[in-house]
Protein backbone atom coordinates (compact mmCIF):
# COMPACT_ATOMS: atom_id res chain seq x y z
CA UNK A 1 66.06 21.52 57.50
CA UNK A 2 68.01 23.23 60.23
CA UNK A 3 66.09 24.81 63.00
CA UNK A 4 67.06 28.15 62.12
CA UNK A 5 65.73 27.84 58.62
CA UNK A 6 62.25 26.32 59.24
CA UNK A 7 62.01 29.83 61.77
CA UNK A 8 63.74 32.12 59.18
CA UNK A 9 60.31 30.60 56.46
CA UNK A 10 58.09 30.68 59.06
CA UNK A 11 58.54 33.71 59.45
CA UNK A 12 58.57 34.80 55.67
CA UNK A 13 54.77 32.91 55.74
CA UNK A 14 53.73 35.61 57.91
CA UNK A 15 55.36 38.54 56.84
CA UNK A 16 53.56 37.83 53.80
CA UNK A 17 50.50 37.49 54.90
CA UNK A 18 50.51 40.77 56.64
CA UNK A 19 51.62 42.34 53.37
CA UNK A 20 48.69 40.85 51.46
CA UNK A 21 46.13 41.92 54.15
CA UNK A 22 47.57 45.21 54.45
CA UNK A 23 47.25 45.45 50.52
CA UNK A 24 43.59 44.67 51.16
CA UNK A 25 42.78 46.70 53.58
CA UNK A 26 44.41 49.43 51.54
CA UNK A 27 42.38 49.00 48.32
CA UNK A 28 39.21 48.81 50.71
CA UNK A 29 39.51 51.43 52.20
CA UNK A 30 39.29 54.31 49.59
CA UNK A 31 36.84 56.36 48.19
CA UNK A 32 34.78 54.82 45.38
CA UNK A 33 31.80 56.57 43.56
CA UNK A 34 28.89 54.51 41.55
CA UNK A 35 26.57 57.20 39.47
CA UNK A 36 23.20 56.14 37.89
CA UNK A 37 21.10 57.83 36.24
CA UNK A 38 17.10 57.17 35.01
CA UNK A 39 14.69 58.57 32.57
CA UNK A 40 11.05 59.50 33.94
CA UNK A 41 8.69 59.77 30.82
CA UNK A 42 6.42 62.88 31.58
CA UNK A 43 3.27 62.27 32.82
CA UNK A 44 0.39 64.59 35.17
CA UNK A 45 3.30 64.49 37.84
CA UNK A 46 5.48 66.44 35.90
CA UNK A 47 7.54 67.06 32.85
CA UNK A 48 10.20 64.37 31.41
CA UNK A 49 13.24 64.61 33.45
CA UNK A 50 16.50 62.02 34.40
CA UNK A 51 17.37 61.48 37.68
CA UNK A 52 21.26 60.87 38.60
CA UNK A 53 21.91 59.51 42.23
CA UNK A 54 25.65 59.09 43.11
CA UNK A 55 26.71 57.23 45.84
CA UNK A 56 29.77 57.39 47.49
CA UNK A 57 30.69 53.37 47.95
CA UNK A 58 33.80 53.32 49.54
CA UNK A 59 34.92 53.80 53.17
CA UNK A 60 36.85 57.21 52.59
CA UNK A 61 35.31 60.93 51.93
CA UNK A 62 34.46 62.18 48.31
CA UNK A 63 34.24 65.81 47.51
CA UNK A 64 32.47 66.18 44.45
CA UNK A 65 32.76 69.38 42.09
CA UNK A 66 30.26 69.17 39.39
CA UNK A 67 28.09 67.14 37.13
CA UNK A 68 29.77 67.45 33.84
CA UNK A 69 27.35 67.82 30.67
CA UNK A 70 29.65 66.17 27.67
CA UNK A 71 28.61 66.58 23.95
CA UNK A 72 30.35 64.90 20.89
CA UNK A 73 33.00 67.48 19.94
CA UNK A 74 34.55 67.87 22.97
CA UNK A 75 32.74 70.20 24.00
CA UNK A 76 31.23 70.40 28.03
CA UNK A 77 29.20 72.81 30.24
CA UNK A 78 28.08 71.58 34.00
CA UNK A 79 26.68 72.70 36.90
CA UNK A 80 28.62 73.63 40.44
CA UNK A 81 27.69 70.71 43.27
CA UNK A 82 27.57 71.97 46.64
CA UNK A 83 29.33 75.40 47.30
CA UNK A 84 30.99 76.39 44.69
CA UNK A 85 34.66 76.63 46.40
CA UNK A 86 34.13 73.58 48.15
CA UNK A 87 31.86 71.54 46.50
CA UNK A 88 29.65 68.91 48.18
CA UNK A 89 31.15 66.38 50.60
CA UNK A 90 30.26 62.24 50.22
CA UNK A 91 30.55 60.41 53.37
CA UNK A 92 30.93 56.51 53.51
CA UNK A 93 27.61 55.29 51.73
CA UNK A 94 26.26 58.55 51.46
CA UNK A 95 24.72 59.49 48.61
CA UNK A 96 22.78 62.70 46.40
CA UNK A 97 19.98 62.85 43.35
CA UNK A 98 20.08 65.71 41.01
CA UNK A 99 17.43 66.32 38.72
CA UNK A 100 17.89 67.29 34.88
CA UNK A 101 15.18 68.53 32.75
CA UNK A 102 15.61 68.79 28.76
CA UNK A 103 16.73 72.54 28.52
CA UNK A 104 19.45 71.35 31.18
CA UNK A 105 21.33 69.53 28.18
CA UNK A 106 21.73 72.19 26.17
CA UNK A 107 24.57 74.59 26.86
CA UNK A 108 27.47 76.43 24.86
CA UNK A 109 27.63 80.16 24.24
CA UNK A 110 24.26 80.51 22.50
CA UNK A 111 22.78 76.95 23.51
CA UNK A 112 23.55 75.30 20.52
CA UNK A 113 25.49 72.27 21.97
CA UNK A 114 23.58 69.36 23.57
CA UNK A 115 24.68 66.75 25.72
CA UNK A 116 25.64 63.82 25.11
CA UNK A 117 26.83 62.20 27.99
CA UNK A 118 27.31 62.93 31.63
CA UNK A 119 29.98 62.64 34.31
CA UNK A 120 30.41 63.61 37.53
CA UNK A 121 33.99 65.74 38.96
CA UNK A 122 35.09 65.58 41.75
CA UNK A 123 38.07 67.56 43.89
CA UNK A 124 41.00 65.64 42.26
CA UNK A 125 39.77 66.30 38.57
CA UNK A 126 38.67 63.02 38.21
CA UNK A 127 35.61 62.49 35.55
CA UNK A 128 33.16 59.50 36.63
CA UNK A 129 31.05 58.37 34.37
CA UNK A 130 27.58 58.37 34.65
CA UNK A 131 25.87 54.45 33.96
CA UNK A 132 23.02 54.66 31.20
CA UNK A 133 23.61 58.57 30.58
CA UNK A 134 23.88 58.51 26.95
CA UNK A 135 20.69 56.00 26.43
CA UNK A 136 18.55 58.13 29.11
CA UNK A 137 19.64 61.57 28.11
CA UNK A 138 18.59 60.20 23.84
CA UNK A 139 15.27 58.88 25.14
CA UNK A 140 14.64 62.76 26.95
CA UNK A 141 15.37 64.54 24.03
CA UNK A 142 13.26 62.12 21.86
CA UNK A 143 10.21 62.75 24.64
């Protein structure tokens, strides 16, 4: 090889390299959101309830809108997180725990739709679902 080509692939090495890291350093550093939520049977502490806790994971800010209450046709109510125009800011690693009791999971016009699920909005429209919702909001309605 001439001396100008072993340069000329030398330098494609790196310039790939940089391209890959800079790809990984891109995906890293966003916003990422992890919700969970978790049944408490009622006891003398208090009545049944689910807890969700979201967690902002990623590196980047997360405004959050609302937790989304979804029932099988379609059909969703929620509640306002945070101020209502500006909803509730999610640092890196920061996190929140809202508290649902069973009359929380029934909404509609005259409160004849339950729940079925549950997600979590945030500024961008984006829906997150919430892990074990569906099991944990069946066992509270069983309760």
């Amino acid at each position: 090889m001439v001396r100008a080509e072993i340069i000329a692939t030398i330098a494609l090495i790196v310039a790939l390299c940089s391209l890959g890291f800079s790809i990984y350093l891109g995906i890293r550093d966003r916003g990422k959101l992890q919700a969970v939520s978790k049944f408490f049977p009622g006891s003398e502490y208090g009545s049944p309830h689910i807890r969700i806790s979201i967690v902002n994971a990623g590196r980047r800010p997360i405004v959050l809108r609302m937790l989304v209450a979804v029932c099988d046709d379609d059909y969703w109510f929620g509640s306002y997180l945070g101020d209502h125009k500006s909803g509730l800011r999610l640092g890196e690693h920061e996190h929140h725990e809202i508290t649902w009791e069973k009359d929380e999971f029934l909404g509609g016009p005259e409160d004849d739709k339950i729940a079925g699920d549950l997600q979590v909005e945030d500024s961008l429209g984006r829906r997150h679902a919430v892990q074990d919702a569906k099991e944990n909001i069946r066992r509270l309605l069983e309760e």
